[in-house]
Protein backbone atom coordinates (compact mmCIF):
# COMPACT_ATOMS: atom_id res chain seq x y z
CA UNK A 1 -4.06 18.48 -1.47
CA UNK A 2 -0.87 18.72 -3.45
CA UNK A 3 1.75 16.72 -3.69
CA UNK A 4 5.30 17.45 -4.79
CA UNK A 5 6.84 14.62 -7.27
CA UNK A 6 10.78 14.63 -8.37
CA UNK A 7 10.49 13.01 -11.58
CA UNK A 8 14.30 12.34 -11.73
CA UNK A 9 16.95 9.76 -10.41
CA UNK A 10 14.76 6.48 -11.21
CA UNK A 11 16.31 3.46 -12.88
CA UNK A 12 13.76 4.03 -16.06
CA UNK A 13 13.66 7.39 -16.18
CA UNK A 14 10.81 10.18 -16.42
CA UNK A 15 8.57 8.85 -18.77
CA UNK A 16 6.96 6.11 -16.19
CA UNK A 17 6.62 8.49 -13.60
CA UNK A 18 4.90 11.42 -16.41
CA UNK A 19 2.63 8.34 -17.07
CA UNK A 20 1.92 7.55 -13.39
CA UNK A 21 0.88 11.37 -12.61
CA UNK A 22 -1.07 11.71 -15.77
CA UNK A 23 -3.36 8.28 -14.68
CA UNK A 24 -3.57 9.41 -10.86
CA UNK A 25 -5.17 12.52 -11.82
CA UNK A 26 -7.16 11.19 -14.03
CA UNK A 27 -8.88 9.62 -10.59
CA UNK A 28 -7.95 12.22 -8.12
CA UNK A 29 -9.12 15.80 -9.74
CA UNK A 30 -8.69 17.31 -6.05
CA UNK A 31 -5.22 16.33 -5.91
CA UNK A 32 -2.30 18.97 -7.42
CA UNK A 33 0.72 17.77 -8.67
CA UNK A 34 3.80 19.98 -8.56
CA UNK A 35 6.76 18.59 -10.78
CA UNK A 36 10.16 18.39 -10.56
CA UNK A 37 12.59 17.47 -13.29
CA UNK A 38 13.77 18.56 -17.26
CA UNK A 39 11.11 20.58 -18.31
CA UNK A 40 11.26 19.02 -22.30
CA UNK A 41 10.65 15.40 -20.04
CA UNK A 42 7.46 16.68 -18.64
CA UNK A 43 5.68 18.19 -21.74
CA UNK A 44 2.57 15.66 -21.30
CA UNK A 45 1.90 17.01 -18.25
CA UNK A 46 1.78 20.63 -19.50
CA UNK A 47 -1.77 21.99 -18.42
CA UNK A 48 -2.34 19.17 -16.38
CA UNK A 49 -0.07 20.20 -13.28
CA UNK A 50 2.33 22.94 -12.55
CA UNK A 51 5.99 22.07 -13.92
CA UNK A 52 9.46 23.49 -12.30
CA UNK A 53 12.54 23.12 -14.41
CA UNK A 54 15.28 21.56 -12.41
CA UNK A 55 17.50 19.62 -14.02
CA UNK A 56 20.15 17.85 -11.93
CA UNK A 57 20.00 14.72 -10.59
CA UNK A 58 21.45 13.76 -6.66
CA UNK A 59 23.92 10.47 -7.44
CA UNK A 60 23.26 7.14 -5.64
CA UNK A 61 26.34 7.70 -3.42
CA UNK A 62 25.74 11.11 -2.45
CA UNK A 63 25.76 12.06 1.73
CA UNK A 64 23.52 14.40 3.35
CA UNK A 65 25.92 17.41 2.75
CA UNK A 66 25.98 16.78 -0.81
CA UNK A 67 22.57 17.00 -1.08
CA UNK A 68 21.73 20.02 0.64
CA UNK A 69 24.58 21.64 -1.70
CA UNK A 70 22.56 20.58 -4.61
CA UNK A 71 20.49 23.14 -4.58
CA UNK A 72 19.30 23.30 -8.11
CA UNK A 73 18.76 19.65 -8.09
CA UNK A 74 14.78 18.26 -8.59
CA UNK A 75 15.23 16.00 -5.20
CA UNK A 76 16.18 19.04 -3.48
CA UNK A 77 13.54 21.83 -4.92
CA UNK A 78 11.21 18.84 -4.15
CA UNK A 79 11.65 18.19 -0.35
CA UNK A 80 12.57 22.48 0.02
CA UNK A 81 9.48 22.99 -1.11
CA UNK A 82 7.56 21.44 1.36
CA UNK A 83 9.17 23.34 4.09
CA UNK A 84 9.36 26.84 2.13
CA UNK A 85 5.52 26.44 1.45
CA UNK A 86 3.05 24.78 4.18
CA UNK A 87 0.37 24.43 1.45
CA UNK A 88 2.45 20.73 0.13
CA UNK A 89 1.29 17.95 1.70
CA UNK A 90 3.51 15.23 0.65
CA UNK A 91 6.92 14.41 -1.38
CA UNK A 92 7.80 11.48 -3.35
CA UNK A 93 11.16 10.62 -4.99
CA UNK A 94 12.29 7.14 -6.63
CA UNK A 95 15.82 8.59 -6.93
CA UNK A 96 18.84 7.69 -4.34
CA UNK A 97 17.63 6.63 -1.17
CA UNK A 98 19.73 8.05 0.85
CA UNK A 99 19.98 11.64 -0.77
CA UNK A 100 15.91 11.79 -0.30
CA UNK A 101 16.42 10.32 3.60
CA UNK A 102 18.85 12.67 4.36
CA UNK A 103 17.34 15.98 2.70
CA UNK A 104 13.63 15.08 3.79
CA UNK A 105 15.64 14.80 7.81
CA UNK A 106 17.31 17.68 7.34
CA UNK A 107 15.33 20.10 5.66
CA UNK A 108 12.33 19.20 7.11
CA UNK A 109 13.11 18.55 10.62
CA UNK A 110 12.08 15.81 12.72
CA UNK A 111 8.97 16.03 14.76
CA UNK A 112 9.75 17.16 18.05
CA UNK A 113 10.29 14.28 20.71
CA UNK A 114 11.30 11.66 17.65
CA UNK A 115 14.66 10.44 18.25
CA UNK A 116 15.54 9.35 15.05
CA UNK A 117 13.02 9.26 11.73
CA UNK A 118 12.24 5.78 10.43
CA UNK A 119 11.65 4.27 7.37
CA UNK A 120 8.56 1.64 7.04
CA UNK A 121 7.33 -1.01 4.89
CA UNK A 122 3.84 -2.81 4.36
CA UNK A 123 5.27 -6.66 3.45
CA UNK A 124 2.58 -9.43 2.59
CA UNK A 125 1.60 -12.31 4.61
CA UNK A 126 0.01 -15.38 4.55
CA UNK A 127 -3.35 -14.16 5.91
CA UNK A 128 -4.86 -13.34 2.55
CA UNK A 129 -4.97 -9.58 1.88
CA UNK A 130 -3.35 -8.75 5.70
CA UNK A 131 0.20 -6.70 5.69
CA UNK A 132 2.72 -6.80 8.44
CA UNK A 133 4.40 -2.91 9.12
CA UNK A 134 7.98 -3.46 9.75
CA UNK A 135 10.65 -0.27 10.42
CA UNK A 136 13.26 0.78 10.52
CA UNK A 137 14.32 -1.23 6.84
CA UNK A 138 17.13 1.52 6.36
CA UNK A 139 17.20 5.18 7.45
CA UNK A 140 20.10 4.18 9.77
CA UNK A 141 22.50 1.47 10.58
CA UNK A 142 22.39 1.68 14.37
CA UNK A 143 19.23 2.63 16.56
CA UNK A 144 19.69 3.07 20.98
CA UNK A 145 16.44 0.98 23.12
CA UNK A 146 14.32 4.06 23.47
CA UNK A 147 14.52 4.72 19.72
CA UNK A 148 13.44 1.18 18.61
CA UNK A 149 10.18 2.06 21.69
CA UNK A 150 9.36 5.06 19.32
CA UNK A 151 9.22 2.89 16.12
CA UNK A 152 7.22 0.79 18.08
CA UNK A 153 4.97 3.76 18.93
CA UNK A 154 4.81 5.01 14.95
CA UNK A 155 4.79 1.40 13.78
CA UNK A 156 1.23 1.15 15.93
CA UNK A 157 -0.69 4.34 15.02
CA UNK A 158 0.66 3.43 10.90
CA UNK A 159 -0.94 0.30 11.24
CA UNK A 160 -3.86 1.72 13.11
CA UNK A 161 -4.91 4.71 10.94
CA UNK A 162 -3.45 3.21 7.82
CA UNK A 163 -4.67 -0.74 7.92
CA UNK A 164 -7.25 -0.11 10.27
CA UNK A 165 -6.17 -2.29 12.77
CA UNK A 166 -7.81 -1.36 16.04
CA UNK A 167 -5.59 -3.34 18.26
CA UNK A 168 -2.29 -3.71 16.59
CA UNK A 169 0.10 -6.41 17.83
CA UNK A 170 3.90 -5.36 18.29
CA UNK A 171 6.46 -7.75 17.92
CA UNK A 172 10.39 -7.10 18.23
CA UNK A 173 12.36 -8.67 14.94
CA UNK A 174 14.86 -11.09 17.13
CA UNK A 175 16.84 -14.28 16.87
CA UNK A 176 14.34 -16.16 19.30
CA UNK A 177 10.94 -15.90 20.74
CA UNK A 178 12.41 -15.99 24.26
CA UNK A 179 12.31 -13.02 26.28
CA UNK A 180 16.10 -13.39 27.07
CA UNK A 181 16.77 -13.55 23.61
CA UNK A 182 18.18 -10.62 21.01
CA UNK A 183 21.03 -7.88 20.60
CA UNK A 184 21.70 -5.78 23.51
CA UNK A 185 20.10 -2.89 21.88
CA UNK A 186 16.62 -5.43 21.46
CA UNK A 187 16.42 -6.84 24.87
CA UNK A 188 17.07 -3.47 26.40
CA UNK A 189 13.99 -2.14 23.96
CA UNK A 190 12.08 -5.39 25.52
CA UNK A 191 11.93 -4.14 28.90
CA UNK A 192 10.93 -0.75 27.87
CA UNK A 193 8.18 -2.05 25.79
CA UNK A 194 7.16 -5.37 28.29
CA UNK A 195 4.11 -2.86 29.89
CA UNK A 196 3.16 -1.58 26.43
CA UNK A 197 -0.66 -3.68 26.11
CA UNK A 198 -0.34 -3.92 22.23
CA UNK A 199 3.32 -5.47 22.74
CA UNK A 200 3.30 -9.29 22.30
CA UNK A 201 7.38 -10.01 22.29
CA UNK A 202 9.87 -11.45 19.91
CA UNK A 203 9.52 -12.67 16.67
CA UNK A 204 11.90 -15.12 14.38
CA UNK A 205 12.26 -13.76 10.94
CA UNK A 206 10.86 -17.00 9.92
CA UNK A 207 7.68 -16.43 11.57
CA UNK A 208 7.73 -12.62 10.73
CA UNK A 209 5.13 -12.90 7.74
CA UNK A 210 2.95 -15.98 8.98
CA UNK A 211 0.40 -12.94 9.71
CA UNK A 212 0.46 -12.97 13.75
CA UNK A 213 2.21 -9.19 13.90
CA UNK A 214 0.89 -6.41 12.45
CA UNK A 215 4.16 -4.01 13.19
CA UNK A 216 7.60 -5.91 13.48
CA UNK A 217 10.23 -3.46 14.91
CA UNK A 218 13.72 -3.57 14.39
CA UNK A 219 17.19 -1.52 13.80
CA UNK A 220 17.49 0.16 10.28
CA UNK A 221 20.83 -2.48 9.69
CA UNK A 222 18.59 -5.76 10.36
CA UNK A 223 15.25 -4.57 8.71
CA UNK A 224 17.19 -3.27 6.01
CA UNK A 225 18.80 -7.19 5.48
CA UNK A 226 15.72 -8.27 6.29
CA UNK A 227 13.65 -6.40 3.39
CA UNK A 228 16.59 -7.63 1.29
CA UNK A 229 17.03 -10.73 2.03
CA UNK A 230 12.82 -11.40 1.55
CA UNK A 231 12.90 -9.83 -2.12
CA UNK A 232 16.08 -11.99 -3.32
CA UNK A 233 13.89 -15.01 -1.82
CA UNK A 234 10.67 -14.05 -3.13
CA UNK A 235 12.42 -13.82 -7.14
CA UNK A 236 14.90 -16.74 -6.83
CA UNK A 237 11.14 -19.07 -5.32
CA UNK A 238 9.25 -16.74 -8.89
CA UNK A 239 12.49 -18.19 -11.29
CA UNK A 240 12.21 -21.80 -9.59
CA UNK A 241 8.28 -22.27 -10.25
CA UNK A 242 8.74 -20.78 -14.10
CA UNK A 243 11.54 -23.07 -14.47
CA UNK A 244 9.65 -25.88 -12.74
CA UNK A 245 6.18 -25.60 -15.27
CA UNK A 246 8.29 -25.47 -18.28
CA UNK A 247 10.19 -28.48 -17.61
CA UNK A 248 8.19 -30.55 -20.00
CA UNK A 249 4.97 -30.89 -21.38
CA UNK A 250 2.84 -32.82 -18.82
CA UNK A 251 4.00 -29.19 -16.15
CA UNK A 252 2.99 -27.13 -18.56
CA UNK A 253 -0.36 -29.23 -18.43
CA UNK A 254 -0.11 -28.96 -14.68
CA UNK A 255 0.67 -25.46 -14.85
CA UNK A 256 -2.99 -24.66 -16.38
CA UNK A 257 -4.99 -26.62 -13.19
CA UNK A 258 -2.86 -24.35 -10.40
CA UNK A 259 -2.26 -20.74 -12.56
CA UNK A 260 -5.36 -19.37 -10.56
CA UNK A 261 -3.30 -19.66 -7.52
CA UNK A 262 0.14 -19.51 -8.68
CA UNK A 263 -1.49 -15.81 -10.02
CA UNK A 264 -3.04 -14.89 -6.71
CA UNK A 265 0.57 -15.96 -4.98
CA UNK A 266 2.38 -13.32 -7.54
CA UNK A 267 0.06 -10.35 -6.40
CA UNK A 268 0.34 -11.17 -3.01
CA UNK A 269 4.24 -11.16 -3.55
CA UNK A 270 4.17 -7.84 -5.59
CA UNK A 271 6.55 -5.62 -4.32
CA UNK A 272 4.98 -2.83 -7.04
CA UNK A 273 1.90 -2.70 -5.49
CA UNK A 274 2.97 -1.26 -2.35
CA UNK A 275 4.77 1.69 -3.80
CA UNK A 276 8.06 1.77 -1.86
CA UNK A 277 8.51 3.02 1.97
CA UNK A 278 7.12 5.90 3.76
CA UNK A 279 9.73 7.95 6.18
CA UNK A 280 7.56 8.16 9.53
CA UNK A 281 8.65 11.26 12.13
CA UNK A 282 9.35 14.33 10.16
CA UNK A 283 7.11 17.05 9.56
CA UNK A 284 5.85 16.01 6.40
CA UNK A 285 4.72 13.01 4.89
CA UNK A 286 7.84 11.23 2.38
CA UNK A 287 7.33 8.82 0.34
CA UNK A 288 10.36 6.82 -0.70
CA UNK A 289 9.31 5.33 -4.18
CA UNK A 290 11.22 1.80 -6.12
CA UNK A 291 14.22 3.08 -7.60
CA UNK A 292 13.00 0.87 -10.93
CA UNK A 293 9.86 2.17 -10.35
CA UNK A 294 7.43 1.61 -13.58
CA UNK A 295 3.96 3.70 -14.27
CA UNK A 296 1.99 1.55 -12.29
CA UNK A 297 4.48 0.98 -9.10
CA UNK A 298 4.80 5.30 -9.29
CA UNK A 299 1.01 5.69 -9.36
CA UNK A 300 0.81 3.19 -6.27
CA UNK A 301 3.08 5.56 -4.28
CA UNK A 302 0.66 8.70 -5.06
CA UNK A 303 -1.99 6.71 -3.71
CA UNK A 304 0.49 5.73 -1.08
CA UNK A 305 1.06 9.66 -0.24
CA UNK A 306 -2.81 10.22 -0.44
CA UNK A 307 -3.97 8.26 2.21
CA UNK A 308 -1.12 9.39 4.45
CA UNK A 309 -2.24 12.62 4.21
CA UNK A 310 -6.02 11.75 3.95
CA UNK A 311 -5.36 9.54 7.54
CA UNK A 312 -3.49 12.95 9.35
CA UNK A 313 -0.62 10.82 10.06
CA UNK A 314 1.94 13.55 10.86
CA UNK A 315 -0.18 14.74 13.31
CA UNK A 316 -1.06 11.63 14.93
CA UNK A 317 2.27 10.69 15.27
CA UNK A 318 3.13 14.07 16.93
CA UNK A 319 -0.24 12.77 19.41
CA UNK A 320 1.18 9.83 20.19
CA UNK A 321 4.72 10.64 20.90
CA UNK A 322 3.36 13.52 23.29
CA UNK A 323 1.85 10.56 25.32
């Protein structure tokens, strides 16, 4: 297997991500690691995987035609690469989100019969150790009926081959359980998905993590709020409960009968430990890393890109949109 890493564009730099590659291989010795970035950033991994010197970096606000001008940037050499050699298996990038979306759909083509590519998230739940797949959270603003059907379609064999769910239950992200209820866009996608068997119907964003679903589908603008919205809740509900135990002595007492749970809340809520967002239908398998990304969040999205490739998900997904 070998995997293609840009080591440039993250909020902390190369040195996390050096670190990352350097521990993953220390567990995966059948996995290569191709790197792209400054050369003089990369020296620790001299001998350990191959290095290519790009130096440029694609800008947060770049579009999808400044990208694909950047030719001699690491984002770019990374995602080419893929497509100019069959033997890479996977690309990961914590750098802009958009650059890597675009260039990933562009260079590497979506898979033929997918619509539109979409980008997917594992989010916790309150079934202890279950995740909930939810997509789009952000490739694009505005997704037709039939495209939000396909997510449904990748959303199912993601949670299937991935979580090894053998009966995955498909809700659509809405504004009321109610059949009736939704965007035009949603309750059209309702009707095309009311004969699908693993399709169970709406879901409030309230209910979306009690651990019923295991895909939530939705347009990239929603999910994308919706992803948002759930990490600016899940730090300002961290700062409260710090705040809270150090109010005085007798919570800081308190805090040492419930910090067994309180710790086993914060790894259920850690964002890190997922590794970012995987871009489902193109022909390769991109893995959208945390921009602030630190060695262990970076080595959780190469074990991320692993199992993809270990599960054949490419492939399935060009099954299943075949049926």
């Amino acid at each position: 297997m070998k995997i293609a890493v840009d080591t440039l564009g993250g909020d902390n730099g190369s040195q996390p991500i050096v670190e990352a590659i350097i521990n993953f291989l220390l567990k995966n010795s059948d996995v290569e690691i191709i790197a792209y970035g400054k050369k003089e950033e990369l020296q620790l991994l001299e001998g350990k995987c191959q290095i290519v010197d790009a130096r440029n970096i694609v800008p947060m606000e770049a579009g999808p035609l400044d990208v694909l001008r950047m030719k001699d940037s690491s984002m770019y050499q990374a995602v080419y690469s893929a497509k100019d050699n069959p033997d890479i298996d996977a690309i990961i990038s914590c750098g802009s989100t958009g650059g890597f979306l675009s260039a990933a759909t562009l260079i590497l083509k979506t898979i033929p019969g997918v619509n539109r590519a979409a980008l997917v998230a594992p989010f916790p739940t309150l079934v202890k150790g279950k995740k909930t797949v939810i997509l789009d959270i952000g490739a694009s603003n505005e997704n037709s009926p039939e495209e939000l059907v396909q997510f449904a379609t990748m959303g199912e064999l993601y949670s299937r081959y991935i979580f090894n769910v053998e009966n995955p239950q498909v809700y659509l992200l809405s504004n009321g359980t109610e059949a009736g209820k939704g965007s035009p866009t949603s309750k059209q996608a309702y009707k095309l998905l009311k004969d699908n068997p693993c399709f169970k119907g709406n879901v409030e964003a309230r209910d979306a993590l009690h651990g019923d679903a295991d895909v939530i589908v939705t347009d990239g603008f929603t999910g994308n709020i919706f992803l948002k919205s759930s990490e600016g809740m899940a730090k300002m509900m961290a700062g409260l409960m710090k705040n809270a135990f150090k109010k005085n002595l007798w919570s800081k007492i308190g805090y040492l009968h419930v910090r067994k749970g309180i710790k086993e809340m914060s790894e259920t809520m850690d964002y890190k430990s997922t590794g970012g967002a995987m871009l489902l239908g193109v022909n390769g398998v991109v893995v959208k890393a945390h921009g602030n990304s630190d060695a262990y969040s970076f080595e959780c999205a190469l074990n991320v890109a692993k199992k993809l490739v270990d599960s054949d998900i490419v492939n399935k997904i060009k099954e299943g949109v075949k049926l």
